[in-house]
N, C-alpha and C. Protein backbone atom coordinates (compact mmCIF):
# COMPACT_ATOMS: atom_id res chain seq x y z
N UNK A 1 -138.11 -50.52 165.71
CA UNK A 1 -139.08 -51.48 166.24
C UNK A 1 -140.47 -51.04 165.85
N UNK A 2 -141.76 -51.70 166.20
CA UNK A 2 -142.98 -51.35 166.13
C UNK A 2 -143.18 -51.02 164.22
N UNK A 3 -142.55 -51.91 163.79
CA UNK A 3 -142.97 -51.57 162.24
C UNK A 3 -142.02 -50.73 161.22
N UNK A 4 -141.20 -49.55 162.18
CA UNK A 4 -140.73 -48.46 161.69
C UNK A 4 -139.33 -49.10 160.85
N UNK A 5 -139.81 -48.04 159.94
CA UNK A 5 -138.79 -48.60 158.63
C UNK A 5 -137.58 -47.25 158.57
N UNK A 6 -137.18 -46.47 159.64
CA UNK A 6 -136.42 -45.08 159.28
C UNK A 6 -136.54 -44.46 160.25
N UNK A 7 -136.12 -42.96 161.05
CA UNK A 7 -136.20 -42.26 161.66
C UNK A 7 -137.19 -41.18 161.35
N UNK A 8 -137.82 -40.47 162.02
CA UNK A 8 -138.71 -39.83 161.57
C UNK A 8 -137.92 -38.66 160.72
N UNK A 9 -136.73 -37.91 161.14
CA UNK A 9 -135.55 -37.45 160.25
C UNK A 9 -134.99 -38.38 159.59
N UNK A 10 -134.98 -38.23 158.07
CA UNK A 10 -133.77 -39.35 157.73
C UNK A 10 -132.51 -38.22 157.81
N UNK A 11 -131.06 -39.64 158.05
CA UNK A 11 -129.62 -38.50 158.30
C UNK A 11 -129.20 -38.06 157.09
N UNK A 12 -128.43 -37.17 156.97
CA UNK A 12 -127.67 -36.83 155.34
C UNK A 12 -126.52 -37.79 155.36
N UNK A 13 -126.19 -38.81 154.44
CA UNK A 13 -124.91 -39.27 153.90
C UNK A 13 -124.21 -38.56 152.94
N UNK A 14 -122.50 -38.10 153.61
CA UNK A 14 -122.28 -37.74 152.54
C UNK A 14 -120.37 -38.52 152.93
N UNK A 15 -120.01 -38.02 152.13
CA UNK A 15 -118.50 -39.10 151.80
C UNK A 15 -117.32 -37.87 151.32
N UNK A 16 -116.00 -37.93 151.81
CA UNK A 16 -114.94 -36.79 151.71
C UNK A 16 -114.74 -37.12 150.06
N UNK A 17 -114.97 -38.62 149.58
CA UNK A 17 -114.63 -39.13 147.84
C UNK A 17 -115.67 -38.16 147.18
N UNK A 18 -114.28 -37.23 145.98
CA UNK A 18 -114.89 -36.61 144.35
C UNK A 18 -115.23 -37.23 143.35
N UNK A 19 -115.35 -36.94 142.44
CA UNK A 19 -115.30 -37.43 141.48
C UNK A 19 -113.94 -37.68 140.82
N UNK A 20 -112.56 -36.43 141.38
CA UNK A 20 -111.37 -36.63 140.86
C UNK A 20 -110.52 -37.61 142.16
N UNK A 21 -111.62 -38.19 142.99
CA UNK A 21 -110.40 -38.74 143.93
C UNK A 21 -109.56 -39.66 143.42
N UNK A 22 -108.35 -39.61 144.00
CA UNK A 22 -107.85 -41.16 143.44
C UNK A 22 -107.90 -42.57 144.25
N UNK A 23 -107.07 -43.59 143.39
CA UNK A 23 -107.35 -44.68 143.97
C UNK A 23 -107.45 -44.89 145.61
N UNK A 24 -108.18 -45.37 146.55
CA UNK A 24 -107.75 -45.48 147.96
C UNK A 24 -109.92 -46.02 148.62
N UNK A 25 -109.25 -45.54 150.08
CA UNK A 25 -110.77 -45.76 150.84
C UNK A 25 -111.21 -44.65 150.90
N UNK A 26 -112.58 -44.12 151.44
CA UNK A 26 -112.88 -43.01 151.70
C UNK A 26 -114.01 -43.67 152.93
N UNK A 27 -114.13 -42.27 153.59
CA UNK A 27 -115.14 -42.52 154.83
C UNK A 27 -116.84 -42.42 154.21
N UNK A 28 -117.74 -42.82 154.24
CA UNK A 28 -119.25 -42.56 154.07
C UNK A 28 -119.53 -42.54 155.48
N UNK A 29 -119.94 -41.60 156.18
CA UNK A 29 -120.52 -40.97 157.08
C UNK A 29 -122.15 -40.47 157.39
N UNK A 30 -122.68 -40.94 158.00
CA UNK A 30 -124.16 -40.36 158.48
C UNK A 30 -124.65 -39.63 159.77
N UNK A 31 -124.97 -38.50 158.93
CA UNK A 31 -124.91 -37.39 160.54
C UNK A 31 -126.87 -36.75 160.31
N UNK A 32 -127.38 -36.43 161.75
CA UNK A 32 -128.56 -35.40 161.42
C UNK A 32 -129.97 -36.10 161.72
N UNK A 33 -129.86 -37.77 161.87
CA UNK A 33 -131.28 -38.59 161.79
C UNK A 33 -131.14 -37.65 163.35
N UNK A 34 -133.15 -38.26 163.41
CA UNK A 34 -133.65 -37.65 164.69
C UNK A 34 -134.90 -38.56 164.93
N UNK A 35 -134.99 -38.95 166.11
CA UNK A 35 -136.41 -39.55 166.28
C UNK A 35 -136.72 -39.83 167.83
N UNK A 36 -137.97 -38.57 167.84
CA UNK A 36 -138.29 -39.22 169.68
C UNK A 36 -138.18 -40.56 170.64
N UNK A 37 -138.28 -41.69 169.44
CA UNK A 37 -138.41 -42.71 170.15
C UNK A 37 -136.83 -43.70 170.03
N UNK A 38 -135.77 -42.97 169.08
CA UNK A 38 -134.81 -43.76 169.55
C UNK A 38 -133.68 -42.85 169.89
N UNK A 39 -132.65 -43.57 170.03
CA UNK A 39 -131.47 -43.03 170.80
C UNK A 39 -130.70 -43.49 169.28
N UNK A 40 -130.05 -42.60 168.80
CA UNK A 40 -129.51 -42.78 167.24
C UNK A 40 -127.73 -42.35 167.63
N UNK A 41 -126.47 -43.97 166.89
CA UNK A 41 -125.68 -43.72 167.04
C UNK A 41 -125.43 -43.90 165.44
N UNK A 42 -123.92 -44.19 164.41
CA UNK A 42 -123.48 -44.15 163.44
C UNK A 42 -122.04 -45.05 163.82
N UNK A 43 -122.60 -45.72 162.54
CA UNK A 43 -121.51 -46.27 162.06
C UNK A 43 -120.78 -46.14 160.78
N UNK A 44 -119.30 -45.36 160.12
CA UNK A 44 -119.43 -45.04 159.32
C UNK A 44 -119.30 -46.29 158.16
N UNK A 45 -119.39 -45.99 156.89
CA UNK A 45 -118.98 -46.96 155.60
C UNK A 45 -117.73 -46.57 155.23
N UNK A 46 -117.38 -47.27 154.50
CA UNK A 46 -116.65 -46.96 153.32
C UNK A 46 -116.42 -46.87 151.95
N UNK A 47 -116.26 -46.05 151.10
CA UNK A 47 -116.28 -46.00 149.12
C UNK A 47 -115.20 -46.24 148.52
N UNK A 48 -115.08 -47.06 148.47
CA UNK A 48 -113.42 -47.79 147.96
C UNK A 48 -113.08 -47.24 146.04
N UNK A 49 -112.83 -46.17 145.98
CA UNK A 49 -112.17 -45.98 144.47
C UNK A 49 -111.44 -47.07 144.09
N UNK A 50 -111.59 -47.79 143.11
CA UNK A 50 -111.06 -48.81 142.34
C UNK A 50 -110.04 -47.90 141.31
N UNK A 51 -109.09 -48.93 140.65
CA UNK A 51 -108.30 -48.53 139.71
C UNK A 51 -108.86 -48.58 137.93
N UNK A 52 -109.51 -47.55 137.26
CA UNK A 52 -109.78 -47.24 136.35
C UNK A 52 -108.91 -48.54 135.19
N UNK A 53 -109.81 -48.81 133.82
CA UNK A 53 -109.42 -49.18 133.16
C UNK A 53 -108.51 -48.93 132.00
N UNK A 54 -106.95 -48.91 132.06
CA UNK A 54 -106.66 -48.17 130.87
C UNK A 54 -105.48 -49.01 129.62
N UNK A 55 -105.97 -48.85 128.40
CA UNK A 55 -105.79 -49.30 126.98
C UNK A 55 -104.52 -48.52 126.19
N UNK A 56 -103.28 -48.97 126.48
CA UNK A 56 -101.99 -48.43 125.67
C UNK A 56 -101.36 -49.26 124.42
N UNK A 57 -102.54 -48.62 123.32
CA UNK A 57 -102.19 -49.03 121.95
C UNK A 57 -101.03 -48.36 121.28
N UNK A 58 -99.89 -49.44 120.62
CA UNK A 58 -98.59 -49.06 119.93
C UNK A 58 -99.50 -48.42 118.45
N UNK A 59 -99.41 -47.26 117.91
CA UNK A 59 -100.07 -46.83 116.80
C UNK A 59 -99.18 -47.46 115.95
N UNK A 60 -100.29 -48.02 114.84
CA UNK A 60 -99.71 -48.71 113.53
C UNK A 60 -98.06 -47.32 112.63
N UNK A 61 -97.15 -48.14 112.24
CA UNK A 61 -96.44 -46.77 111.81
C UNK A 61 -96.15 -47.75 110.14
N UNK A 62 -95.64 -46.83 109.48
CA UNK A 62 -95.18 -47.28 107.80
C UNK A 62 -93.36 -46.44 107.68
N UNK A 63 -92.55 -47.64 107.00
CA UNK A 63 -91.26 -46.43 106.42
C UNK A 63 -90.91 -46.85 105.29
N UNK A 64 -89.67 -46.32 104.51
CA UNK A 64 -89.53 -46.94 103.68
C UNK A 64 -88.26 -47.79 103.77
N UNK A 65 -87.83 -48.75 103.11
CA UNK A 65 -86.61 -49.83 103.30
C UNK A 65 -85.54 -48.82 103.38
N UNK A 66 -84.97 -48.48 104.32
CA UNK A 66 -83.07 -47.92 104.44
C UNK A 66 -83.74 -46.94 105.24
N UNK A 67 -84.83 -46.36 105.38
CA UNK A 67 -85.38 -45.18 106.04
C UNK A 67 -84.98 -45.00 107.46
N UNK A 68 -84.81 -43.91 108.02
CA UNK A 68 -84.55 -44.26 109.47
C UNK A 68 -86.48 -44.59 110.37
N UNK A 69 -85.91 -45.12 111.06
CA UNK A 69 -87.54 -45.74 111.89
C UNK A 69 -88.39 -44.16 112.12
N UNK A 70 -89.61 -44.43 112.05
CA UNK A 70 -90.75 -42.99 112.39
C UNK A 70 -90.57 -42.51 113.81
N UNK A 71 -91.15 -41.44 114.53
CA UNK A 71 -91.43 -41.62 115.65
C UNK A 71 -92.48 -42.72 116.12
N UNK A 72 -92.79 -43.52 117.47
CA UNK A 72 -93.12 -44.47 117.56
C UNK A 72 -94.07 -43.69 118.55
N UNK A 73 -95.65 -44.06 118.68
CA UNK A 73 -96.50 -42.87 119.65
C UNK A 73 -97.39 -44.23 119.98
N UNK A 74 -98.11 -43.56 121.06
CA UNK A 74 -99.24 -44.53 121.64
C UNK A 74 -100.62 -43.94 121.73
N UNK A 75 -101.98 -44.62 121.62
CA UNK A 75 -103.10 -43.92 122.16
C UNK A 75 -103.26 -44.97 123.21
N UNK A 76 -103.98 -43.53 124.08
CA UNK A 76 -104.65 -44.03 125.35
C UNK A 76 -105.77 -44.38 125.03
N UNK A 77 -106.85 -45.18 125.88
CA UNK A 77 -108.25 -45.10 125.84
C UNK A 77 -108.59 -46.11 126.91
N UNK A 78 -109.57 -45.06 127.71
CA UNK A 78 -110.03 -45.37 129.07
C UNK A 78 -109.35 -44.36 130.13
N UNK A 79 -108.93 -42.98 129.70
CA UNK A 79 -108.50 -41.87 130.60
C UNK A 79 -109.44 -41.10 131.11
N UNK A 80 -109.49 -40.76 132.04
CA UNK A 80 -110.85 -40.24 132.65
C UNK A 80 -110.16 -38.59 133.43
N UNK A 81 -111.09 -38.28 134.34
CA UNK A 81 -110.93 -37.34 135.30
C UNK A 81 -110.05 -36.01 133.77
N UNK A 82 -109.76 -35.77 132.93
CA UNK A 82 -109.06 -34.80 132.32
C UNK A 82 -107.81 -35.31 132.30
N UNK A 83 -107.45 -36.88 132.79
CA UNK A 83 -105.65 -36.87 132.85
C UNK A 83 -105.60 -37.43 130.89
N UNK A 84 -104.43 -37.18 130.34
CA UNK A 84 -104.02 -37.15 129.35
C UNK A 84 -102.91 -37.87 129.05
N UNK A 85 -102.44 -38.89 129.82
CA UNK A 85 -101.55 -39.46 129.96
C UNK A 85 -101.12 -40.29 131.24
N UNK A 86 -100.93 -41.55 131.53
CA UNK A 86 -100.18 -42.23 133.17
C UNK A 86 -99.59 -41.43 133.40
N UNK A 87 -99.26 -41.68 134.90
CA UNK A 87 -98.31 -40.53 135.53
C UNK A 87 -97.02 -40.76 134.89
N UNK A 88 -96.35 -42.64 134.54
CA UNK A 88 -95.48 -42.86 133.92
C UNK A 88 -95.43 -42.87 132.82
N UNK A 89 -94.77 -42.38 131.55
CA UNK A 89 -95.66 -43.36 130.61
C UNK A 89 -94.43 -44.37 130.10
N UNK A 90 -95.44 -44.99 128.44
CA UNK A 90 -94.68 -46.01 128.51
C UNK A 90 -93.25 -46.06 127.50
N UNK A 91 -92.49 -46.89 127.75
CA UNK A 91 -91.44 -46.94 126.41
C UNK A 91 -92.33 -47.60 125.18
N UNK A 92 -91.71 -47.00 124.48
CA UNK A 92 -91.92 -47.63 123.10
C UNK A 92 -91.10 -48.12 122.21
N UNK A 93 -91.00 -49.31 122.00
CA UNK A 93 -89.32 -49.50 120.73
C UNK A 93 -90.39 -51.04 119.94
N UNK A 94 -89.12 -51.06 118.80
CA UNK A 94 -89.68 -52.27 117.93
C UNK A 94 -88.22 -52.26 117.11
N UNK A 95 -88.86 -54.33 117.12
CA UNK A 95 -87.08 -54.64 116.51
C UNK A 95 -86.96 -54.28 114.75
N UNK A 96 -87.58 -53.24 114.81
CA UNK A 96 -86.94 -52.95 112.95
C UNK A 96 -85.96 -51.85 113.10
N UNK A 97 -84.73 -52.04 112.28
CA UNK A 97 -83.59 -51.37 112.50
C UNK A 97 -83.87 -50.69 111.09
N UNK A 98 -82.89 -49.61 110.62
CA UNK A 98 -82.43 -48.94 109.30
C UNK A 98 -82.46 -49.61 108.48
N UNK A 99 -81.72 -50.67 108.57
CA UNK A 99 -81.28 -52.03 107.52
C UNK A 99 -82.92 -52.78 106.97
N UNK A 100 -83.20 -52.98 108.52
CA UNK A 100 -84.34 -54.36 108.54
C UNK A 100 -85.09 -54.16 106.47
N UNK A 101 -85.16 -55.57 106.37
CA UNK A 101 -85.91 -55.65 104.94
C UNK A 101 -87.47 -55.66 104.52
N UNK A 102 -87.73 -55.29 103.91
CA UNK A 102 -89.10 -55.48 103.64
C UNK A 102 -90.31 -56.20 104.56
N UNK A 103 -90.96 -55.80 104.82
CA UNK A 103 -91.65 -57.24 106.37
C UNK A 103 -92.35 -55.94 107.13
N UNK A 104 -93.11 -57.04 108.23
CA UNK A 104 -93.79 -56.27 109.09
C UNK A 104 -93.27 -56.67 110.50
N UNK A 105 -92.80 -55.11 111.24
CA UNK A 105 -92.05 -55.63 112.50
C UNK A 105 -92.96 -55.15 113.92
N UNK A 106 -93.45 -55.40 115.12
CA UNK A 106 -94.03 -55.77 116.08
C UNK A 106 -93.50 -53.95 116.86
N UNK A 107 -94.55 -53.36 117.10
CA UNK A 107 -94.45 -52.06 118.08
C UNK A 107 -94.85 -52.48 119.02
N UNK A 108 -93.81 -52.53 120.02
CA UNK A 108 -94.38 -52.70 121.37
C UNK A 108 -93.92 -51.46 122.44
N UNK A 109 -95.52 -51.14 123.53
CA UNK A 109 -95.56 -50.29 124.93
C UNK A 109 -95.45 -51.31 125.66
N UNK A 110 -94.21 -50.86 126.88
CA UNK A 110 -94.43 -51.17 127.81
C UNK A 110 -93.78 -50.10 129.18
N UNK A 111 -94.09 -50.96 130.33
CA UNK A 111 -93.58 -49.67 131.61
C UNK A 111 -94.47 -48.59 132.30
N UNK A 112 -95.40 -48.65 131.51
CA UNK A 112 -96.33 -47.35 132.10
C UNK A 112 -96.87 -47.87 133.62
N UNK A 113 -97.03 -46.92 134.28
CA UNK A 113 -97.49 -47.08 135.63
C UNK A 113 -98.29 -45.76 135.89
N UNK A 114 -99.59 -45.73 136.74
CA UNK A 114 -100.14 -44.97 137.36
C UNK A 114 -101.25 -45.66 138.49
N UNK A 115 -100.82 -44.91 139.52
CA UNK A 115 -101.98 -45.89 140.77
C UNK A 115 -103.53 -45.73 140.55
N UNK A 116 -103.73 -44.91 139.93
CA UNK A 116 -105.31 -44.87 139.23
C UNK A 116 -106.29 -46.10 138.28
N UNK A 117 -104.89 -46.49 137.64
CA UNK A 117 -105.05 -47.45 136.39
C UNK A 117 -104.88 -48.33 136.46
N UNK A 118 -105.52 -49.45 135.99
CA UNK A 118 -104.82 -51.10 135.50
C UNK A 118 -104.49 -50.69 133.94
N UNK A 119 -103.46 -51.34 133.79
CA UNK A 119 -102.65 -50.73 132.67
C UNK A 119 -102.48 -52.29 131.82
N UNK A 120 -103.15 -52.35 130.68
CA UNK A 120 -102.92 -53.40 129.09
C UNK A 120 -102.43 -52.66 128.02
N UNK A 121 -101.89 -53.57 127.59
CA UNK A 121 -101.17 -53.37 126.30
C UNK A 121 -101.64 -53.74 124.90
N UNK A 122 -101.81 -52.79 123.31
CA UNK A 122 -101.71 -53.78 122.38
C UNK A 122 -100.61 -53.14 121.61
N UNK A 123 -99.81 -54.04 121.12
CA UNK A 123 -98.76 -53.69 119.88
C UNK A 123 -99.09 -53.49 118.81
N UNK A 124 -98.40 -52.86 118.06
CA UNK A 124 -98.41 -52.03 116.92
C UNK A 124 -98.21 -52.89 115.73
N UNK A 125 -97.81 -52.15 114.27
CA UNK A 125 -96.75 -53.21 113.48
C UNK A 125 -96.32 -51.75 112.81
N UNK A 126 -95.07 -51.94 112.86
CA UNK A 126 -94.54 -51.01 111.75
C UNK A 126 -94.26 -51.73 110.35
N UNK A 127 -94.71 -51.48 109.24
CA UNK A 127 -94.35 -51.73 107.80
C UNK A 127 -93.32 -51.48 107.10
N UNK A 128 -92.66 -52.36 106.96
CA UNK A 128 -91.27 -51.39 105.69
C UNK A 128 -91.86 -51.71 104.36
N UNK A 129 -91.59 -50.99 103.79
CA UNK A 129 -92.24 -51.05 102.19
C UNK A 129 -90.79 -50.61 101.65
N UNK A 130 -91.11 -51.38 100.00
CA UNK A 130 -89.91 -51.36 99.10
C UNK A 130 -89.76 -49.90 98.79
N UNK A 131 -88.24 -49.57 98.66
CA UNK A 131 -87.96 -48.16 97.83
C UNK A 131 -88.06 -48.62 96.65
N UNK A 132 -87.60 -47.46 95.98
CA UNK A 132 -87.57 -47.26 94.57
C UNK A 132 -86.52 -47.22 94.07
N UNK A 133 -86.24 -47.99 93.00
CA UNK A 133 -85.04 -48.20 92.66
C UNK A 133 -84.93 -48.07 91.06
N UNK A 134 -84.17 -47.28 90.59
CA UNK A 134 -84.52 -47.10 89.16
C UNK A 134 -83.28 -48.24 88.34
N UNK A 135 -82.97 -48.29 87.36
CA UNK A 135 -81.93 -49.11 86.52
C UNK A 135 -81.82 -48.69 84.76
N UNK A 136 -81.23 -47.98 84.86
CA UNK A 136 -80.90 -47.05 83.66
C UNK A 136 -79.50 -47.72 83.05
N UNK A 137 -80.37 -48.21 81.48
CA UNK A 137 -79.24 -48.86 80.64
C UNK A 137 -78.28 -47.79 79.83
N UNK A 138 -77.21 -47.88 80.07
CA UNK A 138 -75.61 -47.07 79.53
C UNK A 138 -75.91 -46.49 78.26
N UNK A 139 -75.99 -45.86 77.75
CA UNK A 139 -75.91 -45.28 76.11
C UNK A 139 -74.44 -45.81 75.74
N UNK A 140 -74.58 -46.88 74.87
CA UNK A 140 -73.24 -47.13 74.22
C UNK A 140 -73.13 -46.65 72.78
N UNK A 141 -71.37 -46.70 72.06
CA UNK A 141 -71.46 -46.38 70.71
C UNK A 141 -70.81 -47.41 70.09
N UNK A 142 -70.89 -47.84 68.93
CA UNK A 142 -70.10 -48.97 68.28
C UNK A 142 -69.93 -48.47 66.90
N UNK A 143 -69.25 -48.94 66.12
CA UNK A 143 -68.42 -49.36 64.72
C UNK A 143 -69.47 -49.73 63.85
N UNK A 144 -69.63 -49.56 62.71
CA UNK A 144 -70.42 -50.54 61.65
C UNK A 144 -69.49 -51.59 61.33
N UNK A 145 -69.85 -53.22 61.76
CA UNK A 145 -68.83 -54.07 61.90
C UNK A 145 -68.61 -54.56 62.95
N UNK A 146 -68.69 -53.86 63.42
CA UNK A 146 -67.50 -54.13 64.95
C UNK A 146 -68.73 -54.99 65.97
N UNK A 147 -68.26 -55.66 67.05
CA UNK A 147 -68.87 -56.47 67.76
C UNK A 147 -69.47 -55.61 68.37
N UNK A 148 -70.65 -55.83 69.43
CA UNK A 148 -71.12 -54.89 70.49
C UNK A 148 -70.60 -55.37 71.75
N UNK A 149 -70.74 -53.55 71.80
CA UNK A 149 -69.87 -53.00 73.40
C UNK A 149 -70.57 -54.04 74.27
N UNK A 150 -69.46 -54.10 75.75
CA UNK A 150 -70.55 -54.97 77.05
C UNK A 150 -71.70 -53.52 77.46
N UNK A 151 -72.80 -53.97 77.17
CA UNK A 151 -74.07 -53.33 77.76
C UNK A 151 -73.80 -53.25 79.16
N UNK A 152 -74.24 -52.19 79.67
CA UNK A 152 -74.13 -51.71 81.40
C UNK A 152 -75.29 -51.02 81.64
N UNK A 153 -75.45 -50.63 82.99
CA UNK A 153 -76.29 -50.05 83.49
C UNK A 153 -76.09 -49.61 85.17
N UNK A 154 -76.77 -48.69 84.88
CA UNK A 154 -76.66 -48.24 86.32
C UNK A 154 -77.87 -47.84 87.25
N UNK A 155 -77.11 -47.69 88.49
CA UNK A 155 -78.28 -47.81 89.81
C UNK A 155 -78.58 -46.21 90.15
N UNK A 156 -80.43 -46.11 90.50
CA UNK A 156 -80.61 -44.86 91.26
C UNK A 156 -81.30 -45.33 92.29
N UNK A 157 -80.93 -44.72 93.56
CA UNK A 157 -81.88 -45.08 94.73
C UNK A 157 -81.55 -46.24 95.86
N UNK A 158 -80.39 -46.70 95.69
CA UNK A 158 -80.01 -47.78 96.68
C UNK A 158 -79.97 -47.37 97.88
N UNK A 159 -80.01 -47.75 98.59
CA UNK A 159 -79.64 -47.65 100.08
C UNK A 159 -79.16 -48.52 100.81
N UNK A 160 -78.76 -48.63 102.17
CA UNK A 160 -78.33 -49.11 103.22
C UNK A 160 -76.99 -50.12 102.76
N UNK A 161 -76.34 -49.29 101.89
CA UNK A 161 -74.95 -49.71 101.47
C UNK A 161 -75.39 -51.34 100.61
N UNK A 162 -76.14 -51.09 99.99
CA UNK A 162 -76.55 -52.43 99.01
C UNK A 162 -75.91 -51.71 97.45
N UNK A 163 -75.05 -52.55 97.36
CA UNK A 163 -74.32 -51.95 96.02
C UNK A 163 -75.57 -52.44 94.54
N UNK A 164 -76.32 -53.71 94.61
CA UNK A 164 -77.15 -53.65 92.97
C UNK A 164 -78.10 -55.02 94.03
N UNK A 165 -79.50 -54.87 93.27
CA UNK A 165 -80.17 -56.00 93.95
C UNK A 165 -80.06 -57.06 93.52
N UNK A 166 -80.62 -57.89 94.32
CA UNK A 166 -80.38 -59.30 93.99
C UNK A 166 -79.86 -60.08 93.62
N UNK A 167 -81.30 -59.59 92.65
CA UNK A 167 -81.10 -60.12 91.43
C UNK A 167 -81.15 -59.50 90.25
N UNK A 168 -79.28 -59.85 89.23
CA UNK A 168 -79.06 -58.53 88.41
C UNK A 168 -80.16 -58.33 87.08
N UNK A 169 -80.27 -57.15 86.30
CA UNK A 169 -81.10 -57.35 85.20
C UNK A 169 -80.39 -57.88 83.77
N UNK A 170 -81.10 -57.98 82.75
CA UNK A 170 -80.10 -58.64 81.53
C UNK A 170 -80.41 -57.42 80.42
N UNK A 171 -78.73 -57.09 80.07
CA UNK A 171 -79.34 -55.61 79.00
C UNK A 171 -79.31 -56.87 78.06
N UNK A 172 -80.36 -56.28 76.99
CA UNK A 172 -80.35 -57.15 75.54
C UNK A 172 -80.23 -55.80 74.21
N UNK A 173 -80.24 -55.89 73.06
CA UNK A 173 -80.21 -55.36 72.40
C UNK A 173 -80.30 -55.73 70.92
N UNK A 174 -81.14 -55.30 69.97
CA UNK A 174 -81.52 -55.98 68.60
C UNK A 174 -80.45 -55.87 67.90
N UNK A 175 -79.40 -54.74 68.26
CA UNK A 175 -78.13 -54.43 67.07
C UNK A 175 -77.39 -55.94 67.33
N UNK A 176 -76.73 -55.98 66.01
CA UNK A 176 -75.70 -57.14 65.91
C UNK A 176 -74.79 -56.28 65.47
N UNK A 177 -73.51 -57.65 65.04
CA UNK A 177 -72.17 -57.38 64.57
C UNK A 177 -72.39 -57.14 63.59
N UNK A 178 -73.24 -57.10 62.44
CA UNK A 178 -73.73 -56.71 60.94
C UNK A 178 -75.16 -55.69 60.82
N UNK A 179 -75.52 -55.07 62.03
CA UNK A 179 -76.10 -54.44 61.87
C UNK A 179 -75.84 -53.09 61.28
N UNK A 180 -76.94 -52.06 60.20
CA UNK A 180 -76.25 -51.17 59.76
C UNK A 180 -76.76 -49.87 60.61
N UNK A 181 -76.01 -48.57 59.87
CA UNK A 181 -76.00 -47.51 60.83
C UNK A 181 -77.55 -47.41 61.60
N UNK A 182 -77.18 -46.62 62.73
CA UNK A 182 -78.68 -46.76 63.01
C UNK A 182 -78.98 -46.42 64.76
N UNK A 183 -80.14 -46.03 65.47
CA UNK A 183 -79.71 -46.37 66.45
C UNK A 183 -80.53 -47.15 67.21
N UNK A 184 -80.35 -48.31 67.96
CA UNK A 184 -80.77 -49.20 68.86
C UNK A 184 -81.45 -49.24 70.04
N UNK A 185 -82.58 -50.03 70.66
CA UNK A 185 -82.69 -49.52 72.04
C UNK A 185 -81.81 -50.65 72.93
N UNK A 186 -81.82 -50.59 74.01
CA UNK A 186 -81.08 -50.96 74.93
C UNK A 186 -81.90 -51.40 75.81
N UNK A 187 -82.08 -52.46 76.07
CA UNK A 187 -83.60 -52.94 76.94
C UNK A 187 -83.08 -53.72 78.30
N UNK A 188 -83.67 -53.38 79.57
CA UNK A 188 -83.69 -54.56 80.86
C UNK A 188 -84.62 -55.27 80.58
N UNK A 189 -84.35 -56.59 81.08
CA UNK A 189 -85.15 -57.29 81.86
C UNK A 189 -84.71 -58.13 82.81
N UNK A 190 -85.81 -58.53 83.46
CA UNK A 190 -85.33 -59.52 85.04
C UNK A 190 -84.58 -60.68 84.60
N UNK A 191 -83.61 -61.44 85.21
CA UNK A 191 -83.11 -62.63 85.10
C UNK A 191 -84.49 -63.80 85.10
């Protein structure tokens, strides 16, 4: 009253909430004002810790076609207080199998829980990229005269039980049935 903006003591506020508390209420308390002219009681507050913001990105991964899948990992961001991880964390899987073909397949987190956190998600992509596949034309021998052998060739590098791709290659070759001694190359190309 009479103008006065405070006690002639102001009280100390102080609150049981750290800096590492976790989510919940806490008491804010005021103890210590003093002033001849009033009669000083308290009412306490409260500091409500909220749940921190936190970001569980599927990390981009790469394999190669027949490869078995990478390990699949996540970054955090928005971890605070020194924690290094939710108390839960999350699964991680994505639908590319051993087999899966060439393409880009979807990493997804999910499941994580911690009462500290609001917990979002972004997915990943894992990449399959083509192997290597070599195609090595047969060394054949023939006759002066004689017709030419069937040209062949063979596979290095297949995988996931794929016996030849696709699409097959075409051996060609400059020797003929009247060609003379000599030796020839043996050439692929694509259909």
């Amino acid at each position: 009253v009479n103008g006065d903006v405070a006690p002639s003591t102001l009280p100390t506020i102080s609150t049981t909430a750290l800096l590492s508390s976790p989510v919940g209420a806490y008491p804010i308390t005021a103890t210590g004002a003093s002033d001849a002219n009033y009669t000083i009681s308290y009412v306490n507050g409260t500091l409500s810790v909220t749940s921190a913001t936190l970001t569980v990105t599927a990390d981009n991964k790469t394999k190669v076609y027949g490869a078995v899948n990478p390990a699949l990992t996540v970054t955090y961001t928005g971890l605070v207080n020194g924690d290094v991880a939710p108390s839960t964390l999350p699964t991680i899987s994505t639908t590319a199998l051993l087999s899966s073909p060439v393409g880009n397949y979807p990493i997804t987190a999910t499941g994580a829980s911690d009462a500290n956190y609001t917990i979002s998600y972004v997915a990943g992509t894992l990449s399959v990229t083509s192997a290597t596949l070599t195609i090595t034309a047969v060394n054949k021998t023939k006759v002066y005269g004689s017709a030419n052998p069937t040209l062949t060739y063979s596979y290095a590098g297949l995988v996931n039980g794929d016996v030849a791709p696709s699409t097959l290659p075409i051996p060609n070759t400059a020797a003929v049935t009247g060609s003379p001694f000599g030796s020839y190359t043996i050439t692929l190309r694509s259909a």
